[in-house]
N, C-alpha and C. Protein backbone atom coordinates (compact mmCIF):
# COMPACT_ATOMS: atom_id res chain seq x y z
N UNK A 1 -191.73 -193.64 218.76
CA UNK A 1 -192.44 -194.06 217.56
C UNK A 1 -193.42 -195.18 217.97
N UNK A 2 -194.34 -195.24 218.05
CA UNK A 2 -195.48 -196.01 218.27
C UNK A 2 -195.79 -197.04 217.19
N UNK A 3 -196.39 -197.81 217.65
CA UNK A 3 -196.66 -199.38 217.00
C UNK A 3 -195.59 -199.83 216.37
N UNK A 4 -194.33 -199.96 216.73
CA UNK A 4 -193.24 -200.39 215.85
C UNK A 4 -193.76 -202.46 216.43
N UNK A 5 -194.22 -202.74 217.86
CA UNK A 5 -194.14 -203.59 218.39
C UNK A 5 -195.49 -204.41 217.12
N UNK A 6 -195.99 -203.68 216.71
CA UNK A 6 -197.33 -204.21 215.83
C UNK A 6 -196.85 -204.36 214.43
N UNK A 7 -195.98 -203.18 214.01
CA UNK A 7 -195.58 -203.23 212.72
C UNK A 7 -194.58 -204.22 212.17
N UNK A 8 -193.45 -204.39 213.38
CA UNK A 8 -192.23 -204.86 212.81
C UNK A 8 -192.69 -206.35 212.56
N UNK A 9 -193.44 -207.04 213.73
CA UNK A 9 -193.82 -208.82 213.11
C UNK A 9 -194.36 -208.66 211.50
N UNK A 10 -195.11 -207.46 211.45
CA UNK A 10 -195.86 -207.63 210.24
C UNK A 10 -195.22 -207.46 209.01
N UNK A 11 -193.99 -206.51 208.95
CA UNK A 11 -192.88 -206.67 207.83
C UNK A 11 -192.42 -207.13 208.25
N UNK A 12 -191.33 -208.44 209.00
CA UNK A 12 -191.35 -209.47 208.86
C UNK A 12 -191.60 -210.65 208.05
N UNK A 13 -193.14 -211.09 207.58
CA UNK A 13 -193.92 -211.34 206.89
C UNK A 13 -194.61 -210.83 205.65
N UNK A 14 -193.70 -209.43 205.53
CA UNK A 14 -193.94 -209.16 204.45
C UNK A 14 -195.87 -208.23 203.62
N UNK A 15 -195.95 -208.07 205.54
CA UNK A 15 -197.75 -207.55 205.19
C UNK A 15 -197.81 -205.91 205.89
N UNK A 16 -196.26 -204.89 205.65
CA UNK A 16 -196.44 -203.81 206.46
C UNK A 16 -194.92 -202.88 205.99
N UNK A 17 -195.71 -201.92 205.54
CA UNK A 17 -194.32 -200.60 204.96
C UNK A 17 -194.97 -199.49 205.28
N UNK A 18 -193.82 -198.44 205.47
CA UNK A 18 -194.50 -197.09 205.95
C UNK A 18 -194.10 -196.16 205.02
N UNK A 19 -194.58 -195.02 205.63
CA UNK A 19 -194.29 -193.68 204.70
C UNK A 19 -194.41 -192.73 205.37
N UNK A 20 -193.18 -192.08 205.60
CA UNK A 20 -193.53 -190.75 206.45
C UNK A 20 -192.86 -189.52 205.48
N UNK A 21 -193.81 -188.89 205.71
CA UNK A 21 -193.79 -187.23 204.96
C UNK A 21 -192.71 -186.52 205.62
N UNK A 22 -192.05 -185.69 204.86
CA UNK A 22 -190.71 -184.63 205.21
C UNK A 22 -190.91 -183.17 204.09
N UNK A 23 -191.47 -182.41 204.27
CA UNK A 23 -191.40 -181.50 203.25
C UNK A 23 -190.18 -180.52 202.82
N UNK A 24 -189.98 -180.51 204.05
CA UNK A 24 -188.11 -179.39 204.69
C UNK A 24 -188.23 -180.04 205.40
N UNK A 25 -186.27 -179.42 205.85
CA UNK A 25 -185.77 -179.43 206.85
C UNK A 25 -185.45 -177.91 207.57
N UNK A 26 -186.44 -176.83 207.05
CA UNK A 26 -185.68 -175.97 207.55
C UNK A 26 -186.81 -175.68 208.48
N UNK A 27 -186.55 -175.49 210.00
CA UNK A 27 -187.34 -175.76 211.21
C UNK A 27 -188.50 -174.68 210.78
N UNK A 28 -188.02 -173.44 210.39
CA UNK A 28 -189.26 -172.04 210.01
C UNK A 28 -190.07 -172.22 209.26
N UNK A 29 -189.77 -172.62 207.95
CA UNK A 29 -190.81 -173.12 207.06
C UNK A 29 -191.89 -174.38 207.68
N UNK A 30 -191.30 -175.79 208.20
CA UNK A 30 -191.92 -176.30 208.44
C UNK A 30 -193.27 -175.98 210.10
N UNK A 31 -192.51 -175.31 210.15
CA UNK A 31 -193.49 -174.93 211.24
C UNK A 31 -194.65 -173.83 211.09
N UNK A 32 -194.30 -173.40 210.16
CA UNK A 32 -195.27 -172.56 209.25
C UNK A 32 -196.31 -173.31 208.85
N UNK A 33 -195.80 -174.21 208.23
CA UNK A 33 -196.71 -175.24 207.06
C UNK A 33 -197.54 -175.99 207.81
N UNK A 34 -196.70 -176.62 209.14
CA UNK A 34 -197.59 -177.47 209.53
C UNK A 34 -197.42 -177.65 211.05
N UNK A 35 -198.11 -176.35 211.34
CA UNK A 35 -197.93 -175.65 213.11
C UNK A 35 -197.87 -177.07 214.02
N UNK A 36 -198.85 -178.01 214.15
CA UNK A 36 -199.00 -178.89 215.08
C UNK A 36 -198.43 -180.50 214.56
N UNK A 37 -197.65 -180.34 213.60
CA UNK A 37 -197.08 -181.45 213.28
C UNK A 37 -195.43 -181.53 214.05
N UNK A 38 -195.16 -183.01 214.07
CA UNK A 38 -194.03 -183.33 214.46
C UNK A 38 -192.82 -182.59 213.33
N UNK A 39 -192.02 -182.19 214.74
CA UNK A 39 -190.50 -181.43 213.54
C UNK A 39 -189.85 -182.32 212.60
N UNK A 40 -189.14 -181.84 211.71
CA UNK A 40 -188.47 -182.66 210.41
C UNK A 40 -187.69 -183.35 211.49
N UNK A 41 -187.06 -183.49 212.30
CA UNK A 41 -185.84 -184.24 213.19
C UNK A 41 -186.41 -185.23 213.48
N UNK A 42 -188.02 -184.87 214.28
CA UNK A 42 -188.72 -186.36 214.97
C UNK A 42 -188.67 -187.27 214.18
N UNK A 43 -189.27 -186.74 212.89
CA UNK A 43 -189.64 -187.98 211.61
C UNK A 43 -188.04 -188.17 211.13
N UNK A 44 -187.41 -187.81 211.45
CA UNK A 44 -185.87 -188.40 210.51
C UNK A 44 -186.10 -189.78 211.84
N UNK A 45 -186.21 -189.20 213.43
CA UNK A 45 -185.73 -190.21 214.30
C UNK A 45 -186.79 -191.41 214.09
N UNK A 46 -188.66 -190.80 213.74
CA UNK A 46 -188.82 -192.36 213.21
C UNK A 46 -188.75 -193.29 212.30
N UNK A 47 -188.31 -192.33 211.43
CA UNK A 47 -187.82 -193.54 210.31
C UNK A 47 -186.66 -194.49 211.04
N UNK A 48 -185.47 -194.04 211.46
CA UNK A 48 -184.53 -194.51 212.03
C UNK A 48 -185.14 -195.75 213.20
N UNK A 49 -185.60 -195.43 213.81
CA UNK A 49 -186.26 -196.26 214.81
C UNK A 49 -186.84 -197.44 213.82
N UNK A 50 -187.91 -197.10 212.76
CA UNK A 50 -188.71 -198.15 211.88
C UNK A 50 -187.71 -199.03 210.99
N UNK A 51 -187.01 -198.18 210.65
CA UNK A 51 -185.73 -199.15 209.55
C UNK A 51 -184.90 -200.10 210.94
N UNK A 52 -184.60 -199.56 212.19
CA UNK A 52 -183.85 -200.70 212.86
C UNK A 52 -184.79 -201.46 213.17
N UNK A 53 -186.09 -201.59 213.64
CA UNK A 53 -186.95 -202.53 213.86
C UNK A 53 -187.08 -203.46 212.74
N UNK A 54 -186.42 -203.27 211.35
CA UNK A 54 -186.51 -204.24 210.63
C UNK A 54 -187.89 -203.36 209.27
N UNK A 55 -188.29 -202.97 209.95
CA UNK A 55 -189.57 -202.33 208.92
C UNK A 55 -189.50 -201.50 207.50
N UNK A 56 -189.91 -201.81 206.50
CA UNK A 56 -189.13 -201.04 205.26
C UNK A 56 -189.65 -199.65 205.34
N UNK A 57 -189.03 -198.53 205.49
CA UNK A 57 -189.86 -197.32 205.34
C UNK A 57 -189.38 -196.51 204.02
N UNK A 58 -190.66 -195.71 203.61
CA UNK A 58 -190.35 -194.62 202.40
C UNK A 58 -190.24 -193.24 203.23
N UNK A 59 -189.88 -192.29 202.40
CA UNK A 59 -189.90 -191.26 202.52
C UNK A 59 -190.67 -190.22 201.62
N UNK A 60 -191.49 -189.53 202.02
CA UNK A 60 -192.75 -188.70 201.03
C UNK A 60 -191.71 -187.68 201.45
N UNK A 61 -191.43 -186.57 199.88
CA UNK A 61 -190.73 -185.64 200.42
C UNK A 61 -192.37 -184.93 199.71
N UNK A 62 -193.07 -184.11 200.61
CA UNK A 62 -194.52 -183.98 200.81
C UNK A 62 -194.91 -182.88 201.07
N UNK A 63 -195.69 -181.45 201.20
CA UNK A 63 -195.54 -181.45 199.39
C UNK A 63 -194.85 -180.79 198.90
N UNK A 64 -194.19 -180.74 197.66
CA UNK A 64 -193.33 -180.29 197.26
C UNK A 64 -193.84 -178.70 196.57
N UNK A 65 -193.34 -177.58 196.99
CA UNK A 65 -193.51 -176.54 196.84
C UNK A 65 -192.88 -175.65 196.36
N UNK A 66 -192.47 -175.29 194.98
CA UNK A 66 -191.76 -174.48 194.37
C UNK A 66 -191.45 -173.36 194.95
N UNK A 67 -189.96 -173.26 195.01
CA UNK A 67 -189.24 -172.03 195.47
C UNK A 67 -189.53 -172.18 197.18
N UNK A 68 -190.19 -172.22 197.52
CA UNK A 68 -190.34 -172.84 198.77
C UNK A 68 -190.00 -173.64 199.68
N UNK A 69 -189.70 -175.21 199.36
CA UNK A 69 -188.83 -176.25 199.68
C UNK A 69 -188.48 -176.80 198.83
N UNK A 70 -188.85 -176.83 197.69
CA UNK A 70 -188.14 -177.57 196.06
C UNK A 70 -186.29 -177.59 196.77
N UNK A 71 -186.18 -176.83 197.09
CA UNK A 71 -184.43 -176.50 197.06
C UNK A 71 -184.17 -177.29 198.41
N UNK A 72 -185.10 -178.11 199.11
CA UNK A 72 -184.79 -179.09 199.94
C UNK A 72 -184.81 -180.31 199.52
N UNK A 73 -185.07 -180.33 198.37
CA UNK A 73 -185.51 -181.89 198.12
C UNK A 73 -184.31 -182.92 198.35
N UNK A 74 -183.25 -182.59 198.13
CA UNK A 74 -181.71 -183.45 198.33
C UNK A 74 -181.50 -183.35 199.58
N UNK A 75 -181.57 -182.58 200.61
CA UNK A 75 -180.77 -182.62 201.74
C UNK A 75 -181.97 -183.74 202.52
N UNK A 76 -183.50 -183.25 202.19
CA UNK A 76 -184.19 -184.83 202.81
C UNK A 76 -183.93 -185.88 202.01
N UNK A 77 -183.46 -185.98 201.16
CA UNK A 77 -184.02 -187.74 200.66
C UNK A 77 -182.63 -187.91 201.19
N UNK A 78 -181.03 -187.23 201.30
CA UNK A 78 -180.03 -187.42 202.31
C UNK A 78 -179.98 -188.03 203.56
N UNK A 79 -180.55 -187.14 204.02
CA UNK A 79 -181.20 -187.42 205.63
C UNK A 79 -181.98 -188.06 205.90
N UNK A 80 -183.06 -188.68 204.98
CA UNK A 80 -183.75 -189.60 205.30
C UNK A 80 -183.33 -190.98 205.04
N UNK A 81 -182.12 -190.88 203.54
CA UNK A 81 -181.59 -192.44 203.27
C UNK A 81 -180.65 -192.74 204.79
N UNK A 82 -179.75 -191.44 205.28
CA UNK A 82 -178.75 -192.01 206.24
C UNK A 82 -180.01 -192.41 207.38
N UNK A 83 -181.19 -191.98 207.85
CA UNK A 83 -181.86 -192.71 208.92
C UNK A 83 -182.00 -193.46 208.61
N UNK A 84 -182.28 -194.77 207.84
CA UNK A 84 -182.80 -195.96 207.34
C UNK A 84 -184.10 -195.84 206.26
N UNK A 85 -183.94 -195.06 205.82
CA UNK A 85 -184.89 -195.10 204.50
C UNK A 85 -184.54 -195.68 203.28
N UNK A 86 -185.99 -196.40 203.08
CA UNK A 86 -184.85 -197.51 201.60
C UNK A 86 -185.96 -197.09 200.25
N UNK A 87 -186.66 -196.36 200.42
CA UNK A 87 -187.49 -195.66 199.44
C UNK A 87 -187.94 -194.68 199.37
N UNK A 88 -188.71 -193.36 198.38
CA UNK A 88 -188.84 -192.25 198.59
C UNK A 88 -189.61 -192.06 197.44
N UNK A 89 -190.62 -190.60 197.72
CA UNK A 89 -190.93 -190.64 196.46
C UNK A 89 -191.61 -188.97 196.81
N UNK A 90 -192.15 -188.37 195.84
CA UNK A 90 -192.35 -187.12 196.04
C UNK A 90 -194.16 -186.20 195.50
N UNK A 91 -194.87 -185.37 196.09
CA UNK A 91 -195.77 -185.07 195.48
C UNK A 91 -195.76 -183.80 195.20
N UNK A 92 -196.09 -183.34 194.52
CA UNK A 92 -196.15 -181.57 193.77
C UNK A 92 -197.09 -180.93 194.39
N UNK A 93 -197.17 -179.43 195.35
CA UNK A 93 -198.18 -179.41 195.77
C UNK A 93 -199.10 -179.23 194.54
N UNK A 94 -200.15 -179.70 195.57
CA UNK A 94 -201.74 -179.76 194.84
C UNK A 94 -203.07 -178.80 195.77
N UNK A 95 -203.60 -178.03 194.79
CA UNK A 95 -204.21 -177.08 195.22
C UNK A 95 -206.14 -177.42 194.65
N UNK A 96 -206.05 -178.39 195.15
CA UNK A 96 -207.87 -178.44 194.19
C UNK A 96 -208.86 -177.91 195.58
N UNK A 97 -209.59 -177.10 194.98
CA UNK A 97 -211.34 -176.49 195.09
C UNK A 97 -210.83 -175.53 196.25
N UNK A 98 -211.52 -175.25 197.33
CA UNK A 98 -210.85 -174.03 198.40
C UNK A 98 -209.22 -174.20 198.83
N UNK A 99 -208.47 -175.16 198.43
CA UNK A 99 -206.99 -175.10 199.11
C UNK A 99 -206.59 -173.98 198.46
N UNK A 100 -206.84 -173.69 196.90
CA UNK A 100 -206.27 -172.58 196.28
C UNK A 100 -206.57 -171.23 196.93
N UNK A 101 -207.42 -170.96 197.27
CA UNK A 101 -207.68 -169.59 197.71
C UNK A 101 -207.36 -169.81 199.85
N UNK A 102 -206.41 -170.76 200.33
CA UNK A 102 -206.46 -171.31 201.52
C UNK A 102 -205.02 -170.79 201.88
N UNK A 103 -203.95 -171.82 200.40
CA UNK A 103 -202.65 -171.57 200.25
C UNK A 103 -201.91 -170.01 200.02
N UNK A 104 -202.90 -169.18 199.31
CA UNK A 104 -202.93 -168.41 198.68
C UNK A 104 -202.85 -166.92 200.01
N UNK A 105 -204.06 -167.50 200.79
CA UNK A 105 -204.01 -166.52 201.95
C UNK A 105 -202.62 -166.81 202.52
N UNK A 106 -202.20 -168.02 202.89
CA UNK A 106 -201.11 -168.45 203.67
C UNK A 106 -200.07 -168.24 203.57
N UNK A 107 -199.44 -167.90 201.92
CA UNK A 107 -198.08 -167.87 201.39
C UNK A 107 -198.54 -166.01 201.98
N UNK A 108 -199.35 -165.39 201.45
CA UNK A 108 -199.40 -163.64 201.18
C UNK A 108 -199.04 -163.47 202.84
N UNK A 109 -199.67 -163.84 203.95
CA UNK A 109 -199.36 -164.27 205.27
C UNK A 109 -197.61 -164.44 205.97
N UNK A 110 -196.95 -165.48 205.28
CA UNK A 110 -196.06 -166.46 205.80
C UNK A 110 -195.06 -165.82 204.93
N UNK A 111 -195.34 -165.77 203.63
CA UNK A 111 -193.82 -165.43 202.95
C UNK A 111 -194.23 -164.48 201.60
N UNK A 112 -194.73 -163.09 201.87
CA UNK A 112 -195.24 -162.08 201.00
C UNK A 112 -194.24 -162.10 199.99
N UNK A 113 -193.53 -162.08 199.97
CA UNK A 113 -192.20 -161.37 199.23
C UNK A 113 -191.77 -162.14 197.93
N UNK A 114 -191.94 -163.59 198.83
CA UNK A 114 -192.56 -164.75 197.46
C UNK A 114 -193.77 -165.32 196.67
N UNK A 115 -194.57 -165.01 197.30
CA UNK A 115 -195.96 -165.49 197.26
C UNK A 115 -196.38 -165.86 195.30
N UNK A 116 -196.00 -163.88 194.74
CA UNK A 116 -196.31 -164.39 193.42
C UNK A 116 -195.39 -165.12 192.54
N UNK A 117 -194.02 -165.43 192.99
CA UNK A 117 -193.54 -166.17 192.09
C UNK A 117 -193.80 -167.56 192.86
N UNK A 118 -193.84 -167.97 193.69
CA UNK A 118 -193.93 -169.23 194.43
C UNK A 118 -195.45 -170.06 193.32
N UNK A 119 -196.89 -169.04 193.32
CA UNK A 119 -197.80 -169.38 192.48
C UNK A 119 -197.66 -169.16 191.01
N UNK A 120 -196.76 -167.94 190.56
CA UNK A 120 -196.43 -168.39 189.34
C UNK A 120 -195.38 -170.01 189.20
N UNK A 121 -194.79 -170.34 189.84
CA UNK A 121 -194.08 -171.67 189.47
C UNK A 121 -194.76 -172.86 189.44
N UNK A 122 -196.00 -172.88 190.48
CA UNK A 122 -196.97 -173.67 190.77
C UNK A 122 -197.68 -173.69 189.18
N UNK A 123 -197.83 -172.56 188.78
CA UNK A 123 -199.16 -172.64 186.96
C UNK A 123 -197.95 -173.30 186.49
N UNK A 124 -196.96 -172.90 186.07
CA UNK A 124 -195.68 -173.14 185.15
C UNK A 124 -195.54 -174.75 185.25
N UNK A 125 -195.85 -175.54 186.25
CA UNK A 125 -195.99 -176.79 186.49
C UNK A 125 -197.26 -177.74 186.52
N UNK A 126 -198.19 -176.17 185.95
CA UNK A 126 -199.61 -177.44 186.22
C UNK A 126 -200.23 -176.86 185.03
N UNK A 127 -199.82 -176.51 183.88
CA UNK A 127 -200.32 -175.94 182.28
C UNK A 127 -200.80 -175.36 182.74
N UNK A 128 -200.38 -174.08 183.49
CA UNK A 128 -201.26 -172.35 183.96
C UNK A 128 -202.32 -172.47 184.49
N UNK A 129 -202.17 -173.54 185.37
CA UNK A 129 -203.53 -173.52 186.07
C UNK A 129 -202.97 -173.77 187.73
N UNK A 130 -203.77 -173.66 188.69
CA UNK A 130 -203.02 -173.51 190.12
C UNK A 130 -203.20 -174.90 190.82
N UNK A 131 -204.33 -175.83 189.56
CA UNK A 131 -204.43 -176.83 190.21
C UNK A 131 -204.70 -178.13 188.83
N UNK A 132 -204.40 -178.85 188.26
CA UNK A 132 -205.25 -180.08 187.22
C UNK A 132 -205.08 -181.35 187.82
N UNK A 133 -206.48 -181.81 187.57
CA UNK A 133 -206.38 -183.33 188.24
C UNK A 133 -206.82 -184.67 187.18
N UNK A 134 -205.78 -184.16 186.41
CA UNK A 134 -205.38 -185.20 185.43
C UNK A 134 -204.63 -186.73 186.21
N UNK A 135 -205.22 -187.56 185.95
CA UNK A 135 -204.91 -188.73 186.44
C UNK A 135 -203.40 -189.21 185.94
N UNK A 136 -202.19 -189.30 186.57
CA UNK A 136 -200.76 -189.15 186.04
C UNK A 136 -199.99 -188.29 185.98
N UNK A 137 -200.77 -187.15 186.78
CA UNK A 137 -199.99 -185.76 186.40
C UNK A 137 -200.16 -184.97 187.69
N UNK A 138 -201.70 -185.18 188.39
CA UNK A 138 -201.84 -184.48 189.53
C UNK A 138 -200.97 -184.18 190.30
N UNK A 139 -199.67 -185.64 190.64
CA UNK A 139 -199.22 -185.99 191.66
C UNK A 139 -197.74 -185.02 191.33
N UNK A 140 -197.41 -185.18 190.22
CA UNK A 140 -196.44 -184.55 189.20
C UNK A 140 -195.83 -183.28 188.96
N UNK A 141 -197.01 -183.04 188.24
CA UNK A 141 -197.36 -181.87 187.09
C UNK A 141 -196.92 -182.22 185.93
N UNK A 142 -196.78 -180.81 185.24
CA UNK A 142 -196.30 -181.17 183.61
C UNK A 142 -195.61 -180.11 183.31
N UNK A 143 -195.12 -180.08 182.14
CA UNK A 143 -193.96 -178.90 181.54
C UNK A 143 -193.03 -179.09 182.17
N UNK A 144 -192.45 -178.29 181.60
CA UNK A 144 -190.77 -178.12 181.60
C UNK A 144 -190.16 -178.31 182.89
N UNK A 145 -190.76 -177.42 183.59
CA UNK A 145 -190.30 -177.09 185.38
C UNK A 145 -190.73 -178.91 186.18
N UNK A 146 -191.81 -179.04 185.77
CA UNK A 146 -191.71 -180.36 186.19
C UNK A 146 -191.05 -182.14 185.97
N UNK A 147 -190.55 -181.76 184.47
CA UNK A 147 -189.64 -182.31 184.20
C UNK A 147 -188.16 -182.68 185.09
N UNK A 148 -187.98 -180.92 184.94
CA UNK A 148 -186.58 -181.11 185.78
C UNK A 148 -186.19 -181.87 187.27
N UNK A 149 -187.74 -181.25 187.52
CA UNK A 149 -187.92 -181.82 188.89
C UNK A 149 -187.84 -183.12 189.00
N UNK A 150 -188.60 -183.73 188.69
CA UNK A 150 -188.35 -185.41 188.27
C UNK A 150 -187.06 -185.60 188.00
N UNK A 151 -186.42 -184.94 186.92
CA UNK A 151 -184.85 -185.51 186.77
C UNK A 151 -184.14 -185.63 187.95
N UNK A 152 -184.32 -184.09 188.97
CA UNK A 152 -183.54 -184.08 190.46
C UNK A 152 -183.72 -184.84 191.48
N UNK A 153 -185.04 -185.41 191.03
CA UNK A 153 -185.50 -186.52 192.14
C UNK A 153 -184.80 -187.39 191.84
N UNK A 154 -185.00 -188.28 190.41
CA UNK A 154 -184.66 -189.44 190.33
C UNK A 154 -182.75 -189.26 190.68
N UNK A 155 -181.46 -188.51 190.34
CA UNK A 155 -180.72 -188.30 190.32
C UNK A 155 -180.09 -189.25 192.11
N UNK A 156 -181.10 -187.59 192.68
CA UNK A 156 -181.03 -187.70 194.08
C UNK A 156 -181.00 -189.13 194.56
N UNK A 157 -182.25 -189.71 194.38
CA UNK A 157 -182.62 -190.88 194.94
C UNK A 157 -181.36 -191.96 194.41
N UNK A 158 -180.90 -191.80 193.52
CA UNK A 158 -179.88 -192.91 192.82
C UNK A 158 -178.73 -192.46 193.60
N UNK A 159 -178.37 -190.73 194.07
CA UNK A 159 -177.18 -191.22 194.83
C UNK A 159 -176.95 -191.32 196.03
N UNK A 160 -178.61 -191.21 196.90
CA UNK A 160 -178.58 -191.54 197.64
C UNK A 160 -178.85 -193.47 198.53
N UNK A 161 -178.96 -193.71 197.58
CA UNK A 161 -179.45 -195.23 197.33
C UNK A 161 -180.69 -196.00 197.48
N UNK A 162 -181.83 -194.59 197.18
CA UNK A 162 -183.18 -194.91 197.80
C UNK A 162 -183.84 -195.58 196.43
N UNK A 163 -185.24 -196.08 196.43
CA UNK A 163 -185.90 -196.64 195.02
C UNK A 163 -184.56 -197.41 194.56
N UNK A 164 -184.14 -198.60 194.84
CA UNK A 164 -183.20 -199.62 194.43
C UNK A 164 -184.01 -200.57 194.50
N UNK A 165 -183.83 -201.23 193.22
CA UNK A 165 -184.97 -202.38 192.65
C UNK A 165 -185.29 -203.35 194.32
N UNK A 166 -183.76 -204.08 194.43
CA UNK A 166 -184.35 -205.14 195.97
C UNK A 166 -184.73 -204.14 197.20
N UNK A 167 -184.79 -203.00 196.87
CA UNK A 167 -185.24 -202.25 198.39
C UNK A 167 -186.60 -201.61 198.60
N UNK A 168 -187.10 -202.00 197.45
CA UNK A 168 -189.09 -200.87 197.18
C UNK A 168 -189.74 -201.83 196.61
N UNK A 169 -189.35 -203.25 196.59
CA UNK A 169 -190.52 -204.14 196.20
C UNK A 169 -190.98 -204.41 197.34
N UNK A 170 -191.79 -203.58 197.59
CA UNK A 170 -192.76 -203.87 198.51
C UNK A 170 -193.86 -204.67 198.43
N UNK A 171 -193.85 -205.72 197.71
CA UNK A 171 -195.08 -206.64 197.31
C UNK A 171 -195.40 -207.31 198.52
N UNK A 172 -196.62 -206.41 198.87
CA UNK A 172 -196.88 -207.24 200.26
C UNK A 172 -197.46 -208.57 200.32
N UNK A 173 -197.83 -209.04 201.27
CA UNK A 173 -197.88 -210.57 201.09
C UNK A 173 -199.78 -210.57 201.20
N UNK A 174 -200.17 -210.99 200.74
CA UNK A 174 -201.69 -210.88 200.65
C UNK A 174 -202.52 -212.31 200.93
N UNK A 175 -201.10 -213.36 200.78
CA UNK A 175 -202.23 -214.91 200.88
C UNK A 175 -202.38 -215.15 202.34
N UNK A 176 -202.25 -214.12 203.28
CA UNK A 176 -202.25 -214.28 204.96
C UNK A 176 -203.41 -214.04 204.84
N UNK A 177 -204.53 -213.36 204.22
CA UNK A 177 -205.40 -212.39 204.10
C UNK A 177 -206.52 -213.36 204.65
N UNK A 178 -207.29 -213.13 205.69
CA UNK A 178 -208.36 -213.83 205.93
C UNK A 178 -210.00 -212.83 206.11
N UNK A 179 -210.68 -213.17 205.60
CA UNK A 179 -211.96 -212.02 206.00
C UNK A 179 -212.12 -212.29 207.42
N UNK A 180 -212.93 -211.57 208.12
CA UNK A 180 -213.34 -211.75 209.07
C UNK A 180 -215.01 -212.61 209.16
N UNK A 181 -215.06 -213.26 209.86
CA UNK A 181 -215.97 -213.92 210.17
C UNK A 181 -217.66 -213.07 210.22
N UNK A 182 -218.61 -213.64 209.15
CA UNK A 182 -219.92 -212.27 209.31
C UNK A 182 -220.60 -212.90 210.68
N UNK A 183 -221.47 -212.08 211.19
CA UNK A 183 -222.60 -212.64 212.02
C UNK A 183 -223.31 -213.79 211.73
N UNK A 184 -223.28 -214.76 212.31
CA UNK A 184 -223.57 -216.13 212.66
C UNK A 184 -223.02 -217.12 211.90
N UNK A 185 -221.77 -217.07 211.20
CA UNK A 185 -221.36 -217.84 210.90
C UNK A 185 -220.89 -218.96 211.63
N UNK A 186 -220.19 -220.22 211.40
CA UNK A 186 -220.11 -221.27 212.10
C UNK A 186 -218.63 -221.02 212.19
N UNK A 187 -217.84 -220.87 213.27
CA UNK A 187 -216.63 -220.89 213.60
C UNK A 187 -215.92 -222.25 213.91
N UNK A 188 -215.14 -222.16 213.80
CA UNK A 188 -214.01 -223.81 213.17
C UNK A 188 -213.22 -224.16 214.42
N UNK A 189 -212.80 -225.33 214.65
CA UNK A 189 -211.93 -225.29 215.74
C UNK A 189 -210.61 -225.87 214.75
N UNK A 190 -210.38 -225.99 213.44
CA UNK A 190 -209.08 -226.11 212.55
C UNK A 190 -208.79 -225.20 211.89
């Protein structure tokens, strides 16, 4: 895991939190989804690595894909609280302008057999549409199906002990904050 030596002084101080994405854990899917990305195991081991360095990390269970990995969502925010994860949070996939007709090739490709109910669950969660970028909802969705979802998250996360008030205030520290110096300014020796 790289820059932990940069990161960890900086949470420390309160000016540095991470977030690493987990969509599955199931090695086929994810390697489908995201050919040249690190396996679900690496990212369990850097969170683990970032939480012993002291560093607060979240967990993006990322993106969340009906019928697809929806039915993973507990075994990562599991596996990610036992690595040292002390927060989590989740996004719905989102399909705006060519991703829709991108995803669309990819599922008919990768997993035919599901494809039309996988995008029917996707409308069912976004008011029959494959994509809305309603500000509060994008990240979400809406209706019923997305409701529940939220309920399983929040459930999850409570018994796994992630999003606990002293563990996700991440209020970083901001009065360290110095601009950088413009061209020709007069530099200080105090």
């Amino acid at each position: 895991c790289r820059d932990i030596d940069i990161l960890a002084p900086m949470a420390a101080k309160g000016l540095a939190a991470v977030g690493v994405s987990i969509c599955t854990l199931d090695k086929r899917v994810a390697r489908a989804l995201e050919p040249r990305a690190p396996r679900p195991e690496k990212r369990l081991a850097a969170i683990a690595k970032l939480a012993a360095a002291g560093i607060p990390v979240s967990v993006m269970v990322a993106p969340m894909i009906p019928v697809l990995t929806d039915s993973q969502m507990e075994r990562v925010l599991e596996r990610a609280a036992a690595a040292g994860a002390v927060g989590a949070a989740y996004i719905l996939l989102r399909l705006p302008w060519e991703l829709k007709a991108l995803f669309e090739e990819w599922l008919n490709a990768h997993a035919p057999d599901m494809a039309e109910h996988v995008l029917n669950q996707v409308r069912d969660s976004r008011s029959g549409a494959l994509y809305v970028a309603d500000f509060g909802t994008r990240m979400t969705g809406t209706g019923e199906r997305a409701k529940l979802l939220a309920q399983r998250f929040e459930r999850a996360c409570a018994r796994f002990g992630l999003n606990q008030e002293r563990a996700t205030r991440f209020e970083l520290v901001t009065s360290l904050f110095r601009p950088p110096p413009r061209a020709g300014d007069q530099l200080t020796l105090l």
